[in-house]
C-alpha atoms as a PDB file:
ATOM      1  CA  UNK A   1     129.784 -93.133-174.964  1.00  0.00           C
ATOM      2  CA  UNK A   2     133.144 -94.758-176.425  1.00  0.00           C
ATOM      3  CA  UNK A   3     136.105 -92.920-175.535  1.00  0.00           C
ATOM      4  CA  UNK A   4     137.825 -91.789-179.112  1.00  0.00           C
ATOM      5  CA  UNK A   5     140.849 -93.996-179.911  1.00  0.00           C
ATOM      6  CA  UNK A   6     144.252 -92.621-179.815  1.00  0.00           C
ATOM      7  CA  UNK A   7     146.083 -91.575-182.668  1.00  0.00           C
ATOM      8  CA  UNK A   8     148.979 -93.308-183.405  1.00  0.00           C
ATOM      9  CA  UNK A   9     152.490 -91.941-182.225  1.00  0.00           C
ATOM     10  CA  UNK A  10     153.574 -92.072-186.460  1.00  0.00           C
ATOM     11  CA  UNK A  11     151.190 -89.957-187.626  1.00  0.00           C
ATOM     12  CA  UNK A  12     152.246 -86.838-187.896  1.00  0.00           C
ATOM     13  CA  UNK A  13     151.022 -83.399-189.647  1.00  0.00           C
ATOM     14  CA  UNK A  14     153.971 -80.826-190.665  1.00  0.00           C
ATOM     15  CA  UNK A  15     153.200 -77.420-189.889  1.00  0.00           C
ATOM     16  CA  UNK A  16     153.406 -75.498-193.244  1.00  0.00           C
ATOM     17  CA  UNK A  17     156.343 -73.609-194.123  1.00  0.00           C
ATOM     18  CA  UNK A  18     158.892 -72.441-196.923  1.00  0.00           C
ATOM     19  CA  UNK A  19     158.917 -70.263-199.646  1.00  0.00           C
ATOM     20  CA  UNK A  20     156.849 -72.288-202.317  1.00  0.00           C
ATOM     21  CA  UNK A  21     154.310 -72.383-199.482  1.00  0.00           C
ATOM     22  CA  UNK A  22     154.858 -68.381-198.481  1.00  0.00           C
ATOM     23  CA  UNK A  23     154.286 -67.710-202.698  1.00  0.00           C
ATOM     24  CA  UNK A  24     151.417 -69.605-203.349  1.00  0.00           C
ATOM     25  CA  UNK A  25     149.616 -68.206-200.223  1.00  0.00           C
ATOM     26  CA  UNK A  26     150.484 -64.724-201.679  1.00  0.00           C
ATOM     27  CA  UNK A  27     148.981 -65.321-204.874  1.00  0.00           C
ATOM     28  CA  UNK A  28     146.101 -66.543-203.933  1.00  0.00           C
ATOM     29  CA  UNK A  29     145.495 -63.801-201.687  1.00  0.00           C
ATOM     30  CA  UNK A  30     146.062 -61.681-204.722  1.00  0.00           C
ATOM     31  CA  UNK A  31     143.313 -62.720-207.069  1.00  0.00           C
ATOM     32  CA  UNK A  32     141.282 -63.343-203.862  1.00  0.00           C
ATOM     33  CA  UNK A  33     140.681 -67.021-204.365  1.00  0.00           C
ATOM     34  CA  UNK A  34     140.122 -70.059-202.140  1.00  0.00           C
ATOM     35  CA  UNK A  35     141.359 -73.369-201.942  1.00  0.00           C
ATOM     36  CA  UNK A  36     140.149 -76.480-200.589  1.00  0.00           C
ATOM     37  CA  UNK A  37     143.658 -76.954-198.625  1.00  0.00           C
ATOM     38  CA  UNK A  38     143.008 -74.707-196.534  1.00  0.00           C
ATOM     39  CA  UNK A  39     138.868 -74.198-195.983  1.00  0.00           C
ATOM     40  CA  UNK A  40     139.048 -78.724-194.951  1.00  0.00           C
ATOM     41  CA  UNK A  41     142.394 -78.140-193.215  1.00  0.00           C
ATOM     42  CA  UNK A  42     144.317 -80.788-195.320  1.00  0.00           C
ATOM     43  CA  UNK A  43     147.131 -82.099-193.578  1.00  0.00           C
ATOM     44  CA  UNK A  44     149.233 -82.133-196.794  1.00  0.00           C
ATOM     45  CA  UNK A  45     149.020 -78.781-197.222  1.00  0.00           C
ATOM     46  CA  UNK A  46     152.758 -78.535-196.129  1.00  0.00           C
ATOM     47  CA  UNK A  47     153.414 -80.970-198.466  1.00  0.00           C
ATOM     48  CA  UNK A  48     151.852 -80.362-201.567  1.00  0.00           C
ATOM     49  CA  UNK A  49     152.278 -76.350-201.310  1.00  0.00           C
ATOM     50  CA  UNK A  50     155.648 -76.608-200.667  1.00  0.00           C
ATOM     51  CA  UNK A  51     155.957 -78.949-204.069  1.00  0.00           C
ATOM     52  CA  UNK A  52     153.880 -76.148-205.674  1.00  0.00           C
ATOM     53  CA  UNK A  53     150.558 -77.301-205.937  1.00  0.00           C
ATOM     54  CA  UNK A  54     147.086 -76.667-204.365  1.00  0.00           C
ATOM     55  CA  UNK A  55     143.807 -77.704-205.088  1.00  0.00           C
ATOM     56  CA  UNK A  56     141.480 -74.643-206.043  1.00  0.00           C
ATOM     57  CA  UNK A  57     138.346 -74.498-204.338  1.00  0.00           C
ATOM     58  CA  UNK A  58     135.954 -72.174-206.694  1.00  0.00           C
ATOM     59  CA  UNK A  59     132.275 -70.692-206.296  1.00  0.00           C
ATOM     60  CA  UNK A  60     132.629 -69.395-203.160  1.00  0.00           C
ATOM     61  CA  UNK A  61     133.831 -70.740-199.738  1.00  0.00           C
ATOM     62  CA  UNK A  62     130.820 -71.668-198.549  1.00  0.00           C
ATOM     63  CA  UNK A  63     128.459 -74.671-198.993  1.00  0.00           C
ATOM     64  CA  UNK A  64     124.946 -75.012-199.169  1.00  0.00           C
ATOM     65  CA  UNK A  65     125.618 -78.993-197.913  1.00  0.00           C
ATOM     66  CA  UNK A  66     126.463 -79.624-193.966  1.00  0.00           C
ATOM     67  CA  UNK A  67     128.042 -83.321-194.287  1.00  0.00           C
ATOM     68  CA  UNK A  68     129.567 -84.168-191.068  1.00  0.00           C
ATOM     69  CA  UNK A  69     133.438 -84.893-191.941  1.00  0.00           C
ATOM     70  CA  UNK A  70     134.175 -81.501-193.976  1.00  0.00           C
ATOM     71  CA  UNK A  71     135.253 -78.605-192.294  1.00  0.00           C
ATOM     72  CA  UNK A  72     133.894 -76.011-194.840  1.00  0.00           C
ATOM     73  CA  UNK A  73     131.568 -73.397-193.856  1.00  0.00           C
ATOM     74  CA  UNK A  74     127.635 -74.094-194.444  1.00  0.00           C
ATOM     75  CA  UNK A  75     124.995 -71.570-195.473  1.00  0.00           C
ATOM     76  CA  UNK A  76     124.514 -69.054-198.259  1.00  0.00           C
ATOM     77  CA  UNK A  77     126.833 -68.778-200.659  1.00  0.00           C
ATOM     78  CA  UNK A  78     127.589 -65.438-202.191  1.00  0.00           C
ATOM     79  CA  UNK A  79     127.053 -64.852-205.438  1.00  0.00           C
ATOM     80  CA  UNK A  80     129.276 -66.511-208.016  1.00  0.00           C
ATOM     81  CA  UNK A  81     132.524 -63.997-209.503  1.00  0.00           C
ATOM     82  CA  UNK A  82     131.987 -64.245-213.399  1.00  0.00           C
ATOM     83  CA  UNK A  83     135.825 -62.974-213.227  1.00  0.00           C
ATOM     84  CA  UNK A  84     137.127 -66.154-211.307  1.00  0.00           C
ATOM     85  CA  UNK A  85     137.410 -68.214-213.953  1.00  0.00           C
ATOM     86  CA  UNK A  86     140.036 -66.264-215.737  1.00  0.00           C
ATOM     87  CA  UNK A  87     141.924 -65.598-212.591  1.00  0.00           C
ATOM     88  CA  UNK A  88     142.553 -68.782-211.700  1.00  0.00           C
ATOM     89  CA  UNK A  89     144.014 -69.454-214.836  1.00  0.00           C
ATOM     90  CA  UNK A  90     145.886 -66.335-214.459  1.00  0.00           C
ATOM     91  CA  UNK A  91     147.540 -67.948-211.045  1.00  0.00           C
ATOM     92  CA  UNK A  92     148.132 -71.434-212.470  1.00  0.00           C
ATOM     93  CA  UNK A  93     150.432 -69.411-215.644  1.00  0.00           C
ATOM     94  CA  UNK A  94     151.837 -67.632-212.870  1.00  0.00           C
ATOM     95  CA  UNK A  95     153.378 -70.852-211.129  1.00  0.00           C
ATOM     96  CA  UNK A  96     154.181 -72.249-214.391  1.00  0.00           C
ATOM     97  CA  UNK A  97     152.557 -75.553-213.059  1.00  0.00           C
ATOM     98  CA  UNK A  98     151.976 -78.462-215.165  1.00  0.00           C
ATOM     99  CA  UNK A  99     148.532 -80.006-213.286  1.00  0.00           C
ATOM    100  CA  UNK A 100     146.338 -78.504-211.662  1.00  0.00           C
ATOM    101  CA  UNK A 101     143.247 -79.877-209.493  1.00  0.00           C
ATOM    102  CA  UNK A 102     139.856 -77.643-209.413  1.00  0.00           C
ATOM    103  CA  UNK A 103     136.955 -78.682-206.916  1.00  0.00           C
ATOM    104  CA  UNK A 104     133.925 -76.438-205.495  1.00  0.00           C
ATOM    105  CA  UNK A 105     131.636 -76.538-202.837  1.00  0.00           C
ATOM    106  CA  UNK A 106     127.946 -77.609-203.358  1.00  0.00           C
ATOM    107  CA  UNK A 107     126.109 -75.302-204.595  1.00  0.00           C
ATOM    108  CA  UNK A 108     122.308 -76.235-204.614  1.00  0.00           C
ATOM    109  CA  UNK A 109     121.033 -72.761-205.087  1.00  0.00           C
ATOM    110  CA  UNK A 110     121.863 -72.047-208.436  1.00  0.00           C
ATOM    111  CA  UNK A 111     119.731 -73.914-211.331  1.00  0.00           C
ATOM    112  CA  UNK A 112     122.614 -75.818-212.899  1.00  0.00           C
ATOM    113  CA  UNK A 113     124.601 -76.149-209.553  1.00  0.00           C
ATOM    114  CA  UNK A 114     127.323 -74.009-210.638  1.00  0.00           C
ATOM    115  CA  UNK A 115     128.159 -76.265-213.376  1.00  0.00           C
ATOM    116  CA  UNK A 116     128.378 -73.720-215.925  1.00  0.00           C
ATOM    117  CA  UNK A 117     131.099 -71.818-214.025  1.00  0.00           C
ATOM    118  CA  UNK A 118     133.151 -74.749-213.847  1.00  0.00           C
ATOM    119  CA  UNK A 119     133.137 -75.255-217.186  1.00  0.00           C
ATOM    120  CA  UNK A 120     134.087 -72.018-218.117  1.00  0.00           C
ATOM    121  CA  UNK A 121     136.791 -72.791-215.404  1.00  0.00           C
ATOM    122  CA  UNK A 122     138.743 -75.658-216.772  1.00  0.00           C
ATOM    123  CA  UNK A 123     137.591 -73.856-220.743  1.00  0.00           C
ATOM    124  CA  UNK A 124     139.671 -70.763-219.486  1.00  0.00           C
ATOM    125  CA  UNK A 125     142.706 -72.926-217.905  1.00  0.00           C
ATOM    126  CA  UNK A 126     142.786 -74.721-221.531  1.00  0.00           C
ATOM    127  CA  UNK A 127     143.007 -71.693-223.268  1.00  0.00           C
ATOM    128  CA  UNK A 128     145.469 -69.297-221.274  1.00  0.00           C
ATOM    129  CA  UNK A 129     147.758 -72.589-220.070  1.00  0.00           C
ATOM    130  CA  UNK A 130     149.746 -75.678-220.525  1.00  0.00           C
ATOM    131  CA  UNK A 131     148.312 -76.882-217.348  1.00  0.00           C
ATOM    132  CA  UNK A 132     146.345 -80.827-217.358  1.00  0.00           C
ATOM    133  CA  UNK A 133     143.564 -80.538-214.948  1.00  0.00           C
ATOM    134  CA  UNK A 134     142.077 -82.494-212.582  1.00  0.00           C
ATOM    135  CA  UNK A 135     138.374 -81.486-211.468  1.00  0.00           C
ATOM    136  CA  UNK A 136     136.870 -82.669-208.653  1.00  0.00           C
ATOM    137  CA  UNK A 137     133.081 -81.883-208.834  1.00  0.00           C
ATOM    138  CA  UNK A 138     129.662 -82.024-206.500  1.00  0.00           C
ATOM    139  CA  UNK A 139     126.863 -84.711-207.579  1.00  0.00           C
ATOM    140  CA  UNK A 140     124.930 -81.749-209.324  1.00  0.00           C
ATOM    141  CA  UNK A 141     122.119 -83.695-207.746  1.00  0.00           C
ATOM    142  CA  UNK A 142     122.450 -86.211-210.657  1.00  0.00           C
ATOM    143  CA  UNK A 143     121.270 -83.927-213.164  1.00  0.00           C
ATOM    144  CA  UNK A 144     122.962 -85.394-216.794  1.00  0.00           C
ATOM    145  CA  UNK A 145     123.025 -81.924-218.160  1.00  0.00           C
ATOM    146  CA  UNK A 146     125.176 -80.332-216.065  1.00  0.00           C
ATOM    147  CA  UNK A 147     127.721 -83.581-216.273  1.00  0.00           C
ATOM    148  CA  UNK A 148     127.940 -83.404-219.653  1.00  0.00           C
ATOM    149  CA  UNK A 149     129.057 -79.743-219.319  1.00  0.00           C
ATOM    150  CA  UNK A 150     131.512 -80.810-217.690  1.00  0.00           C
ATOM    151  CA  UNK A 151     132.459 -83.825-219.887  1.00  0.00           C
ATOM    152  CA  UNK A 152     132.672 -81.578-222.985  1.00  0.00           C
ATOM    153  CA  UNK A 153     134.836 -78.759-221.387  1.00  0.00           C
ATOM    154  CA  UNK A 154     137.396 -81.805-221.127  1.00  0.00           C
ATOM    155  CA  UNK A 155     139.176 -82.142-218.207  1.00  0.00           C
ATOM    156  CA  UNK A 156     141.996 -84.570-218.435  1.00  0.00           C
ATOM    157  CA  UNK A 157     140.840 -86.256-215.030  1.00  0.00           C
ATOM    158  CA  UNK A 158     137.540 -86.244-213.634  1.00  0.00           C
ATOM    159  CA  UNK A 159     136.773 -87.094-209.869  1.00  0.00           C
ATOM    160  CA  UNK A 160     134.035 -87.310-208.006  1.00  0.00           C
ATOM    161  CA  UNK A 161     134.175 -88.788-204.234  1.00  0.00           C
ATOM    162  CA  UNK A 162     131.986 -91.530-202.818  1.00  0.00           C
ATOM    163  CA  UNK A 163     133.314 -90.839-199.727  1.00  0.00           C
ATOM    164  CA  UNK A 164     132.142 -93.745-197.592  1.00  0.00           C
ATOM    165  CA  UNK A 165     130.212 -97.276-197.325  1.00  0.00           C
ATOM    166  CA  UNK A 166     126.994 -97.547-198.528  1.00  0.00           C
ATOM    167  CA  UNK A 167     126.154 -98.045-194.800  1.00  0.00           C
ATOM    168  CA  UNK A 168     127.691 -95.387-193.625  1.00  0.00           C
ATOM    169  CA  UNK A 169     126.722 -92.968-195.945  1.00  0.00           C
ATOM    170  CA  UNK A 170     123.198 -91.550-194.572  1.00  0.00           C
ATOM    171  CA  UNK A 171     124.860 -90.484-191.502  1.00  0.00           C
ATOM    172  CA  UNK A 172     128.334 -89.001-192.580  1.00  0.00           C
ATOM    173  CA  UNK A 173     126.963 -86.949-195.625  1.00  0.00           C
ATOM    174  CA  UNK A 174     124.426 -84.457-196.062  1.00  0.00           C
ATOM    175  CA  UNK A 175     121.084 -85.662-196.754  1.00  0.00           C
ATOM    176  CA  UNK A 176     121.183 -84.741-200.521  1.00  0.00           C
ATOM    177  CA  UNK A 177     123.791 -86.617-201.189  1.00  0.00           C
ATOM    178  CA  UNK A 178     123.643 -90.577-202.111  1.00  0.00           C
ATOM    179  CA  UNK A 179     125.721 -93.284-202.448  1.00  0.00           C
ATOM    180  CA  UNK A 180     123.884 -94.674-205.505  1.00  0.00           C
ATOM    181  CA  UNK A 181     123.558 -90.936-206.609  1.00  0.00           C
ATOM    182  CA  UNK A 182     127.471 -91.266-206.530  1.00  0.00           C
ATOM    183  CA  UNK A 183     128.408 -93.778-208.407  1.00  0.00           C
ATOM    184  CA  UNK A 184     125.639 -93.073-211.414  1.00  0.00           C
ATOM    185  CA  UNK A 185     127.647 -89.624-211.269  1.00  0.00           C
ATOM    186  CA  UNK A 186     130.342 -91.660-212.332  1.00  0.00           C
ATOM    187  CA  UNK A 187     128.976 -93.900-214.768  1.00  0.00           C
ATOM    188  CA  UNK A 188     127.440 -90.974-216.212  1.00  0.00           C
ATOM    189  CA  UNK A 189     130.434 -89.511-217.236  1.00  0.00           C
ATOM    190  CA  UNK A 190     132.049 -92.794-218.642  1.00  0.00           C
ATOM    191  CA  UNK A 191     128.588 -93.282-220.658  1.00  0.00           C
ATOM    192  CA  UNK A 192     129.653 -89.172-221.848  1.00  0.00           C
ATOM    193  CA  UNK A 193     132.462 -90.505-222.732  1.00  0.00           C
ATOM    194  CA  UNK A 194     134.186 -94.129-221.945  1.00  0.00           C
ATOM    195  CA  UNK A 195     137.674 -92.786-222.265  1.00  0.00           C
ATOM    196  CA  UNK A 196     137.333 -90.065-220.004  1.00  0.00           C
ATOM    197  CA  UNK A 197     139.653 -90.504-216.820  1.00  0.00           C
ATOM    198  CA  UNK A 198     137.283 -91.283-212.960  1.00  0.00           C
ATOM    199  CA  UNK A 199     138.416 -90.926-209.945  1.00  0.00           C
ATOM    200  CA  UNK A 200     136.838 -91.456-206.860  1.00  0.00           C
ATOM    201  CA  UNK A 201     137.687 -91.506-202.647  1.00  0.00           C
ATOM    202  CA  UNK A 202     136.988 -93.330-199.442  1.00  0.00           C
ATOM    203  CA  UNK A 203     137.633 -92.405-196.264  1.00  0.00           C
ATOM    204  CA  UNK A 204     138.419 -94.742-193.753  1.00  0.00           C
ATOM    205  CA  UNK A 205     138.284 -95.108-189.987  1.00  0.00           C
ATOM    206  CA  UNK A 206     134.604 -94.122-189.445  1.00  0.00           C
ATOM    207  CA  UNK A 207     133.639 -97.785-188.609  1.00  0.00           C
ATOM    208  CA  UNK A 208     133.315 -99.601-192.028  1.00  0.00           C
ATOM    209  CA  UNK A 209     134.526-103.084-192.262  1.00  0.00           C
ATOM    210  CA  UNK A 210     136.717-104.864-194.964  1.00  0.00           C
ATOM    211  CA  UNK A 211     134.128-106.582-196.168  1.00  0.00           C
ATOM    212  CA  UNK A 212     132.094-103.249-196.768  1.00  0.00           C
ATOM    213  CA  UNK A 213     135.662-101.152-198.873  1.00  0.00           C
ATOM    214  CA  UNK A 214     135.613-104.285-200.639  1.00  0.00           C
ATOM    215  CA  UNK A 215     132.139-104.198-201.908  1.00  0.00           C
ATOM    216  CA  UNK A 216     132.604-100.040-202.378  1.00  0.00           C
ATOM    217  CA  UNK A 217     135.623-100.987-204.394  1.00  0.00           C
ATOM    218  CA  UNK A 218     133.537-103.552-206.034  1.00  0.00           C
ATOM    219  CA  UNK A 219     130.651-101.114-207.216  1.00  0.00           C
ATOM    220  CA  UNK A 220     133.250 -98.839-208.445  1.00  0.00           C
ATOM    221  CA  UNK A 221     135.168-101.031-210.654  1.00  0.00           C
ATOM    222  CA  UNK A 222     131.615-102.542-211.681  1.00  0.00           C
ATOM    223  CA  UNK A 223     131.123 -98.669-213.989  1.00  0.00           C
ATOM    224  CA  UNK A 224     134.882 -98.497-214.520  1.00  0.00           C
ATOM    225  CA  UNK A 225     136.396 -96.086-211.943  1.00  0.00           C
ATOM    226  CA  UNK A 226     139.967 -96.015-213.138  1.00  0.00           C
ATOM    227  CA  UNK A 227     141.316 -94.211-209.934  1.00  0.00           C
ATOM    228  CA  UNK A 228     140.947 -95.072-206.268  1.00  0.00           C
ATOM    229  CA  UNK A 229     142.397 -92.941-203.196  1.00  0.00           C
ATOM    230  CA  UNK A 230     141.553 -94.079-199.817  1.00  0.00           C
ATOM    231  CA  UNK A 231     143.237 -92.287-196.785  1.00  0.00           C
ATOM    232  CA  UNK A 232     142.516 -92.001-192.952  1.00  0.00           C
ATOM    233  CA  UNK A 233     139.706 -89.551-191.824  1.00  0.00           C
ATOM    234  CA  UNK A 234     140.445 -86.872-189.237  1.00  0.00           C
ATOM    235  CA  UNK A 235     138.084 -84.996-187.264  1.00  0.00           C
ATOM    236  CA  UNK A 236     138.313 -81.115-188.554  1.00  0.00           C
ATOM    237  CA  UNK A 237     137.037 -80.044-185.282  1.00  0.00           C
ATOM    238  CA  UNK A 238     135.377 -80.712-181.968  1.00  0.00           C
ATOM    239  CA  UNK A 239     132.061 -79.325-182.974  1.00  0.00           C
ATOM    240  CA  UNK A 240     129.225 -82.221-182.331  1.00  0.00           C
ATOM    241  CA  UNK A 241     128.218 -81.670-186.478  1.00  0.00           C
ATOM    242  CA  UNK A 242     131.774 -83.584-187.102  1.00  0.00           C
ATOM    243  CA  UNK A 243     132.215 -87.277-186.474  1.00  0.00           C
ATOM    244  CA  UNK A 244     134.357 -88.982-183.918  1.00  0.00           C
ATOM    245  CA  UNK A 245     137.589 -91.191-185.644  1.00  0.00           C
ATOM    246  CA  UNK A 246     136.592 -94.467-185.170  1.00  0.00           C
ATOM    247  CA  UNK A 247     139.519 -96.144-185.934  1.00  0.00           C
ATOM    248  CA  UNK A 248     143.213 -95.718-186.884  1.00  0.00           C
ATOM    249  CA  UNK A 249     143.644 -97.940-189.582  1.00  0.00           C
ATOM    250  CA  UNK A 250     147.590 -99.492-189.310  1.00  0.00           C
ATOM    251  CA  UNK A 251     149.748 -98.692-192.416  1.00  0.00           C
ATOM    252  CA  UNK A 252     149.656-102.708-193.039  1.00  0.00           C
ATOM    253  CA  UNK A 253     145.879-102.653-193.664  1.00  0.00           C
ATOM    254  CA  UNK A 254     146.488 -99.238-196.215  1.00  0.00           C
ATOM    255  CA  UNK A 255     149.105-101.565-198.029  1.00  0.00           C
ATOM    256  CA  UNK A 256     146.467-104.740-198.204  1.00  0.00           C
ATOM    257  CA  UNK A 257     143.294-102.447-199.390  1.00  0.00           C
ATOM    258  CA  UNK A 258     146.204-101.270-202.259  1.00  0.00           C
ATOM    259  CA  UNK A 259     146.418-104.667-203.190  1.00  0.00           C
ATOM    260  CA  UNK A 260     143.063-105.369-203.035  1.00  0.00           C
ATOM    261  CA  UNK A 261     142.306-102.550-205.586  1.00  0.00           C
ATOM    262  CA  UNK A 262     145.053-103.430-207.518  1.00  0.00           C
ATOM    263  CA  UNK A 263     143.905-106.664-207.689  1.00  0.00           C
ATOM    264  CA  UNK A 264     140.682-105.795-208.648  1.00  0.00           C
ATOM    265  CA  UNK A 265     141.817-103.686-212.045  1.00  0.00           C
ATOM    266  CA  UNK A 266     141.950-100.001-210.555  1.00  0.00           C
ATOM    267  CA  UNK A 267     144.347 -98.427-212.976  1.00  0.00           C
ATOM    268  CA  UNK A 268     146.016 -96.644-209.783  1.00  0.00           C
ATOM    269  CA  UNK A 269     145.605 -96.973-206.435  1.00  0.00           C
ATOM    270  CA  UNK A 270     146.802 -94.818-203.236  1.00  0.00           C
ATOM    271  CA  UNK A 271     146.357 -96.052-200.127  1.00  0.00           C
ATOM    272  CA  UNK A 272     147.478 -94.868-196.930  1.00  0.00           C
ATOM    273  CA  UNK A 273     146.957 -91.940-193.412  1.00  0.00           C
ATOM    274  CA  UNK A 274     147.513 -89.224-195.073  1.00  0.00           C
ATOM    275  CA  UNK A 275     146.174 -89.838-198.668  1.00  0.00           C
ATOM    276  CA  UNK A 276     143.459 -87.476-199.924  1.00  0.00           C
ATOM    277  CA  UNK A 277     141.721 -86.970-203.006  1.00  0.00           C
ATOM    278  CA  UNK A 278     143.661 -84.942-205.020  1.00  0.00           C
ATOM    279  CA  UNK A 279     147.342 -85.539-202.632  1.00  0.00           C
ATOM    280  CA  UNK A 280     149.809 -85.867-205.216  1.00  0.00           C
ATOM    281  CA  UNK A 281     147.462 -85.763-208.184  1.00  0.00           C
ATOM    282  CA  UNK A 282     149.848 -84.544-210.787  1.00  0.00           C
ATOM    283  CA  UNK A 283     152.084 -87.117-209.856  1.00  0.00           C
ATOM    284  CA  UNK A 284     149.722 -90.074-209.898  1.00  0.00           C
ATOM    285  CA  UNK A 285     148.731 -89.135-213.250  1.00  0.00           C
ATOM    286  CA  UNK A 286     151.749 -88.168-214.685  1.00  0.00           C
ATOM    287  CA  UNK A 287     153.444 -91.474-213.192  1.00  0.00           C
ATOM    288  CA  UNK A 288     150.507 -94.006-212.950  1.00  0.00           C
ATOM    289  CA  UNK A 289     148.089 -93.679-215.641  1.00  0.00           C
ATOM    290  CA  UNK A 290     149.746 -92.351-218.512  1.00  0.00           C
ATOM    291  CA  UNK A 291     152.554 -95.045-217.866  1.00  0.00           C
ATOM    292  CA  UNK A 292     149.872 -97.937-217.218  1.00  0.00           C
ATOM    293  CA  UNK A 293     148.074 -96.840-220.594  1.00  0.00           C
ATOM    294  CA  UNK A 294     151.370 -96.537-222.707  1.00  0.00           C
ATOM    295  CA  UNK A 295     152.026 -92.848-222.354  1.00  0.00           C
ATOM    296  CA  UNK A 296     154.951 -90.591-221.825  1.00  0.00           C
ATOM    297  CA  UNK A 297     155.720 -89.316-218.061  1.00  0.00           C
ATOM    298  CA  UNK A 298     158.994 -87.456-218.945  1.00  0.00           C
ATOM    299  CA  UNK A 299     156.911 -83.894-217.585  1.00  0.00           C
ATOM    300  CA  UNK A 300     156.895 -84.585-214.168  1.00  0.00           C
ATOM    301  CA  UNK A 301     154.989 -81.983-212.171  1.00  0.00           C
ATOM    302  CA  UNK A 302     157.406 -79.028-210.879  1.00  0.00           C
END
């Protein structure tokens, strides 16, 4: 067996810490919710909490899905909390924040995946805030009905990872999910509706090749992905379910594959270690796409 390659002596995690950090931790604790920061062990969680932001995790904290990078817990999910809705919207008025990203875990036990519920999530955020949100949703096993839920509750962003290579795929995510099940996810939506923003991620360092993030990047811009995050993937744990890091890509390589997908007509791209799906979201949209489509980004994200 390969012996795991060292990480490099630059990359480093910040332990969290600070007061924004200490008062978003409180409130969520309050309402009793979950967010995806914390149940995948982000290593921006520092970071973005401390800028006041976090990515809510709703229906529950645990997955019926097992994919082998994601730290979240699998098996049966609880039953869903009709009230959550509202209380996240109640949290996001209480930090006064300007965007907001929702995502979920999988949640192949209910009939429309939960997709109902998160619809009444980002419905209830509309209503009770100023806040622009970003959703970051499960395949919903391709089913067009529960997409277009989604579509019509209007979410001013709306992402949904690839996560990989086509190659790769099989053996880093859980059997129900799909590459081409992916990316008809997200021309789905745009065939909903064609100004609607897409997002999508890759992780890298699981043994791809250039040639392979080029093709991904490729298929993506082929059903007009407007968005495109790639970052470094970390091991959450030691556990044999998780993969091994491959590779540590070098910050030159992040800076090409930004090119590349600039290159290629992504409307933003963020490349780098530590970039995740929704790491710096508010800013990226605030900054990159409302600017690249002749918007105004005077409301920066507090």
């Amino acid at each position: 067996m390969a012996k795991a390659p060292m990480k490099p002596k630059w990359f480093k995690i910040r332990p969290p810490s600070g007061n924004e950090y200490s008062h978003i931790k409180q409130t969520l604790r309050k309402h009793g919710l979950n967010t995806v920061c914390e149940e995948a062990r982000c290593p921006n969680v520092s970071e973005c909490w401390g800028g006041g932001t976090a990515t809510f995790m709703i229906m529950g904290d645990t997955c019926t899905r097992g994919c082998r990078f994601c730290a979240v817990n699998t098996g049966k999910p609880q039953a869903l909390d009709s009230a959550e809705p509202i209380k996240v919207a109640r949290s996001l008025a209480e930090w006064g924040l300007k965007y907001a990203v929702i995502t979920s875990v999988d949640r192949d036990d209910l009939e429309d995946g939960g997709s109902t519920h998160f619809a009444q999530t980002i419905r209830a955020i509309k209503e009770h805030t100023d806040t622009k949100v970003e959703v970051l949703i499960p395949d919903f096993q391709g089913d067009p009905e529960a997409l277009k839920r989604i579509v019509d509750a209007e979410p001013d962003v709306l992402a949904h990872n690839i996560e990989t290579v086509e190659r790769l795929s099989p053996n880093v995510r859980d059997r129900r999910a799909d590459y081409r099940q992916s990316l008809r996810v997200l021309e789905m939506v745009k065939e909903f509706k064609p100004e609607q923003y897409t997002k999508t991620s890759i992780m890298l360092g699981l043994g791809e090749t250039e040639v392979e993030v080029r093709q991904s990047m490729q298929d993506l811009r082929d059903i007009d992905v407007d968005v495109l995050t790639l970052g470094q993937y970390l091991r959450p744990t030691r556990s044999k379910r998780h993969l091994e890091v491959e590779q540590y890509l070098s910050l030159e390589a992040y800076a090409d594959y930004r090119k590349m997908g600039e290159s290629m007509g992504f409307l933003y791209v963020a490349s780098g270690p530590m970039v995740r799906s929704s790491y710096r979201a508010g800013e990226l949209f605030m900054e990159g796409l409302l600017e690249k489509r002749g918007g105004n980004s005077d409301g920066d994200q507090k």
